[in-house]
Protein backbone atom coordinates (compact mmCIF):
# COMPACT_ATOMS: atom_id res chain seq x y z
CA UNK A 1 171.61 82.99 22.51
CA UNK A 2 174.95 83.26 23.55
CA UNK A 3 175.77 85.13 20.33
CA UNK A 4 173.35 87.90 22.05
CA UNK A 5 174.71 88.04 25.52
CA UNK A 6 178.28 88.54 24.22
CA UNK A 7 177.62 90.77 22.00
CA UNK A 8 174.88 93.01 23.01
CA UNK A 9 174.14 91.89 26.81
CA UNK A 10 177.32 91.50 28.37
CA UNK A 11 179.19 94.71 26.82
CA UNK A 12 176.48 96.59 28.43
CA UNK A 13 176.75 94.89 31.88
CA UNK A 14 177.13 97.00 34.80
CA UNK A 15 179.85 95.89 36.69
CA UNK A 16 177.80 95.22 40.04
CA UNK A 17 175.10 93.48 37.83
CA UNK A 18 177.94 91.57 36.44
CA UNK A 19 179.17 90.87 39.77
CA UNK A 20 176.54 89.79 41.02
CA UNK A 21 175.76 87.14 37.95
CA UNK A 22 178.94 85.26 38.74
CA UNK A 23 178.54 85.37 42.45
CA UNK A 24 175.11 83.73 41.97
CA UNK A 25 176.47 81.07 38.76
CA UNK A 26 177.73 78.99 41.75
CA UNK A 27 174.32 78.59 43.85
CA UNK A 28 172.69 75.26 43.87
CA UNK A 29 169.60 77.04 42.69
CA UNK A 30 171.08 79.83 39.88
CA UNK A 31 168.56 78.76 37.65
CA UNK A 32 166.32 80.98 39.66
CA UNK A 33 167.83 83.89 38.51
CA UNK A 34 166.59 86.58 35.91
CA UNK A 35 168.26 86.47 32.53
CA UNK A 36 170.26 89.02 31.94
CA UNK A 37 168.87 89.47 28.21
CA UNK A 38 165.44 89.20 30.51
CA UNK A 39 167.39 92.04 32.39
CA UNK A 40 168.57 94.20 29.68
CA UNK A 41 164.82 94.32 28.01
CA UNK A 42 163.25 95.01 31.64
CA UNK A 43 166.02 97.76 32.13
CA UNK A 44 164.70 99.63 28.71
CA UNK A 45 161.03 99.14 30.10
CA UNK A 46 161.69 100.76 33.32
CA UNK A 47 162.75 103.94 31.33
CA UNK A 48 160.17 103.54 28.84
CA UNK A 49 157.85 104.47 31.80
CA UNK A 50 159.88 106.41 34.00
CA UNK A 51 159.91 104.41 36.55
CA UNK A 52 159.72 105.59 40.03
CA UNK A 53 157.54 103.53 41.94
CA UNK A 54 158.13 99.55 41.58
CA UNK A 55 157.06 95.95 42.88
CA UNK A 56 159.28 92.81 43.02
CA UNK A 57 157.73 89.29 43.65
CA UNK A 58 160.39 86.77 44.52
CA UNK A 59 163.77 88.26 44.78
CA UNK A 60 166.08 85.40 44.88
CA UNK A 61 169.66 86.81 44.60
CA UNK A 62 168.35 90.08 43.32
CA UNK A 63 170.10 90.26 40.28
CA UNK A 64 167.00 91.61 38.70
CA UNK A 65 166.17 93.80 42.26
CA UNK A 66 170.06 95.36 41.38
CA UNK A 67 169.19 96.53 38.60
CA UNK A 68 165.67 97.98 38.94
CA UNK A 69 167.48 99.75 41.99
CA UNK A 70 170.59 101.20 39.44
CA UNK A 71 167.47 102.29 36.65
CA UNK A 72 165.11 104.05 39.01
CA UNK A 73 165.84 107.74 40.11
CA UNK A 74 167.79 108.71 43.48
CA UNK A 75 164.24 108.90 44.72
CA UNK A 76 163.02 105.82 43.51
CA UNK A 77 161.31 102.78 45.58
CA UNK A 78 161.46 98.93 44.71
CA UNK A 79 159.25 97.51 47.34
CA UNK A 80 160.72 93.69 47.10
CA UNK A 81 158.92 90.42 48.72
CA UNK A 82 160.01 87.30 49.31
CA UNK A 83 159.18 84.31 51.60
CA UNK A 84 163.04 84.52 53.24
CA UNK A 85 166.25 86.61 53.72
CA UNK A 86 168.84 83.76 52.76
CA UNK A 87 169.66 84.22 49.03
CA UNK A 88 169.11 87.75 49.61
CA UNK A 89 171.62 87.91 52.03
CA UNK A 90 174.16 86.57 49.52
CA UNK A 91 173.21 89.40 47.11
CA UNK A 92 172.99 92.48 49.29
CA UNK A 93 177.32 92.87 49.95
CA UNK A 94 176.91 93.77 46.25
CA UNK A 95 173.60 95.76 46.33
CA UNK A 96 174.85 97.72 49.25
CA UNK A 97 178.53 98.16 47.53
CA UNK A 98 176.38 99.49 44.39
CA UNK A 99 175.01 102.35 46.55
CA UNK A 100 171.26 101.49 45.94
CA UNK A 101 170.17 99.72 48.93
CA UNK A 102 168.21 103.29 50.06
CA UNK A 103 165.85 102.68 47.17
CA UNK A 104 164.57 98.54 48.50
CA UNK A 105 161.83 98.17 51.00
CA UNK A 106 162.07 94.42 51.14
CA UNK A 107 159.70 92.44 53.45
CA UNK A 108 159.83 89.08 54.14
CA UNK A 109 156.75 87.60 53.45
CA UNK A 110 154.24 85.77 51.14
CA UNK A 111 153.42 87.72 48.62
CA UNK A 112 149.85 88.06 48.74
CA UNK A 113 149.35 89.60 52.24
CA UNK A 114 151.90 92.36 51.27
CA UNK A 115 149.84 93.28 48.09
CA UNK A 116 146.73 93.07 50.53
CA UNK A 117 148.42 95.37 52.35
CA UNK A 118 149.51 98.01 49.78
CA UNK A 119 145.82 97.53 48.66
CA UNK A 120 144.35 98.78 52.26
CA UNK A 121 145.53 102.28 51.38
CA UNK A 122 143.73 103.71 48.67
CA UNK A 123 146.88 106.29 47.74
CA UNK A 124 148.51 103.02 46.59
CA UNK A 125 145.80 102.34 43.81
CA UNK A 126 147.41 102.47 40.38
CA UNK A 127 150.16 104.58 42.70
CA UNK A 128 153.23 102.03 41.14
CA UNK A 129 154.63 102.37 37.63
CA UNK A 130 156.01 98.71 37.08
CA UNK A 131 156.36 95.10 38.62
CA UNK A 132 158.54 91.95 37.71
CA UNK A 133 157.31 88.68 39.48
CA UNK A 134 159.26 85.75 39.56
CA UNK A 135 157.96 83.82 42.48
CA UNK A 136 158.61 79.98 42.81
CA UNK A 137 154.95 79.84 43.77
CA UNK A 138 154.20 79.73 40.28
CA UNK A 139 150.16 78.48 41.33
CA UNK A 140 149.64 82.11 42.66
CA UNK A 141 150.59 84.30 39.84
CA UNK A 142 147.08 85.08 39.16
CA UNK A 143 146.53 85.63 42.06
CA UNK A 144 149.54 88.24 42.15
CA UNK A 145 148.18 89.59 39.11
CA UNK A 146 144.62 90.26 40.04
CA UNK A 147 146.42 92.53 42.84
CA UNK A 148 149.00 94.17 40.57
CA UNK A 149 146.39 94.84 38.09
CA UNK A 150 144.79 97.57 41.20
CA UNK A 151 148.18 98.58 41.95
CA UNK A 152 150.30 99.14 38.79
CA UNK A 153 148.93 102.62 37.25
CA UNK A 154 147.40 102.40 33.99
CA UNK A 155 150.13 102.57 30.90
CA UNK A 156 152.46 100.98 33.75
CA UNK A 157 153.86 97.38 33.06
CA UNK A 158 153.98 93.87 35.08
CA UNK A 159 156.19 91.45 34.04
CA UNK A 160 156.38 88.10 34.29
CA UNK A 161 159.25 85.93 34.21
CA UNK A 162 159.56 82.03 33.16
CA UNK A 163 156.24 81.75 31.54
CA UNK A 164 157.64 79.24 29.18
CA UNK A 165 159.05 77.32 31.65
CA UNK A 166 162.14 76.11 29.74
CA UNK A 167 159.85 75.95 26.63
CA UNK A 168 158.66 72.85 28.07
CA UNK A 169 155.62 74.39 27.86
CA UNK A 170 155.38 73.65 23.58
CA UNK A 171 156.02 69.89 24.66
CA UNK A 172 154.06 66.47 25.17
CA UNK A 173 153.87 65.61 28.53
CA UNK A 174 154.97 61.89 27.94
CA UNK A 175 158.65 64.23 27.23
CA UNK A 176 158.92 64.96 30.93
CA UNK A 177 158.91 63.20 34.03
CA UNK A 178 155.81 63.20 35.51
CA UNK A 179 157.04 65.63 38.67
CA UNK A 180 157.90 67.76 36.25
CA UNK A 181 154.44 68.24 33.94
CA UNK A 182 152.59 70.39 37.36
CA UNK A 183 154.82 73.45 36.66
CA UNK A 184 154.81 72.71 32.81
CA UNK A 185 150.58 72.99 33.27
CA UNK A 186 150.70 75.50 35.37
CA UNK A 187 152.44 77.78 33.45
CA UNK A 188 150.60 77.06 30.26
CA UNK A 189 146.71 77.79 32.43
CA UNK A 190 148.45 81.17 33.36
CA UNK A 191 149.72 82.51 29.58
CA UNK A 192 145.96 81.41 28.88
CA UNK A 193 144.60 83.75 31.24
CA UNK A 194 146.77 86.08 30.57
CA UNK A 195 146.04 85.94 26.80
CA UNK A 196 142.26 86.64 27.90
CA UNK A 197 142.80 89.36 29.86
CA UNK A 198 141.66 92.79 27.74
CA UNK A 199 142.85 94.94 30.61
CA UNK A 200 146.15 94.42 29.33
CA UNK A 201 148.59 94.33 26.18
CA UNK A 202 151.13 91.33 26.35
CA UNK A 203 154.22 90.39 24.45
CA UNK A 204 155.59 86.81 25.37
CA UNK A 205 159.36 86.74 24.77
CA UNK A 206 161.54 83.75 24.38
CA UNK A 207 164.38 85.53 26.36
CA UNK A 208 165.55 83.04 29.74
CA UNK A 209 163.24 80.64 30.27
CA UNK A 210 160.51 83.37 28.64
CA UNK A 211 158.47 86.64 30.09
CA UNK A 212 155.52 87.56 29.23
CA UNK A 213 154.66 91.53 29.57
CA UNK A 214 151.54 92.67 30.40
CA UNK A 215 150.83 96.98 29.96
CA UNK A 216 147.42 97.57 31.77
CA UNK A 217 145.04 99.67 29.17
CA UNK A 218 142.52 100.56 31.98
């Protein structure tokens, strides 16, 4: 892994993305953020579908907000959620010093009333061309996905990120505390469904604590 960032990830860094890695290394929560092999991959997917339109569920820092902002067009629009300002706050010196802060509509919020919302105007219906979610309300992902699944055109792509949870998800639960097997389970019932689902392709990627991509075929 660390052969990979140094050699392929980190060479290829923007230096606000880069920035903004090391500014967030020292928050009690950093394992929050997006990987920035996660990054790299979801940077190449944004172009894949020429990206204009976009959703972010749980923003955190916004390392991975940054750089859907840098990858979509002058034009572009990341509408971001998340349940506060704080961490964002720490992030957006950068974000605004990166001259992309035009292109985020962020609303603080739960998630799901915001989707609601998008979903009340029927323009919005498959009207976005790509999503990441990385919520810490891992329970409602469905939930999130049901939604995204209306909004996210087809051929457009949702991804998720820490569906492997650590990869605690391939082990016993008598190997982790028992406080610790609820997001373990959770996260396992979700790649289930989201095996099931014919509406859309998946990969699931052992990149951070793992993704799981999702392209809607109809």
């Amino acid at each position: 892994m660390q052969y990979i960032l140094e050699t392929s990830v980190y060479p290829r860094e923007q230096e606000a993305l880069k920035e903004l890695r090391i500014l967030t290394h020292n928050h009690a929560l950093a394992i929050m953020a997006a990987a920035p092999d996660a990054g790299q991959l979801m940077e190449m997917l944004l172009n894949l579908v020429n990206a204009r339109k976009t959703i972010e569920v749980g923003v955190f820092t916004g390392y991975s907000l940054l750089l859907t902002a840098l990858t979509l067009p002058e034009d572009g629009k990341v509408i971001a959620i998340n349940v506060n300002r704080s961490s964002y706050e720490l992030g957006l010196p950068v974000i605004k010093k990166a001259g992309v802060v035009h292109k985020i509509d962020f609303r603080k919020s739960e998630p799901l009333p915001v989707l609601d919302e998008l979903l009340n105007h029927k323009e919005n219906e498959g009207g976005f061309d790509f999503a990441f979610v990385d919520d810490a309300d891992k329970g409602s992902y469905w939930n999130y996905h049901e939604r995204l699944m209306r909004l996210i055109k087809v051929g457009g792509i949702i991804v998720y990120d820490k569906t492997l949870w650590g990869g605690s998800v391939a082990e016993p639960d008598s190997s982790k505390p028992e406080g610790k097997r609820e997001g373990k389970q959770t996260a396992h019932e979700l790649n289930k469904k989201l095996s099931a689902d014919k509406r859309v392709q998946i990969s699931q990627i052992a990149l951070g604590h793992g993704i799981t991509i999702c392209r809607r075929l109809y």
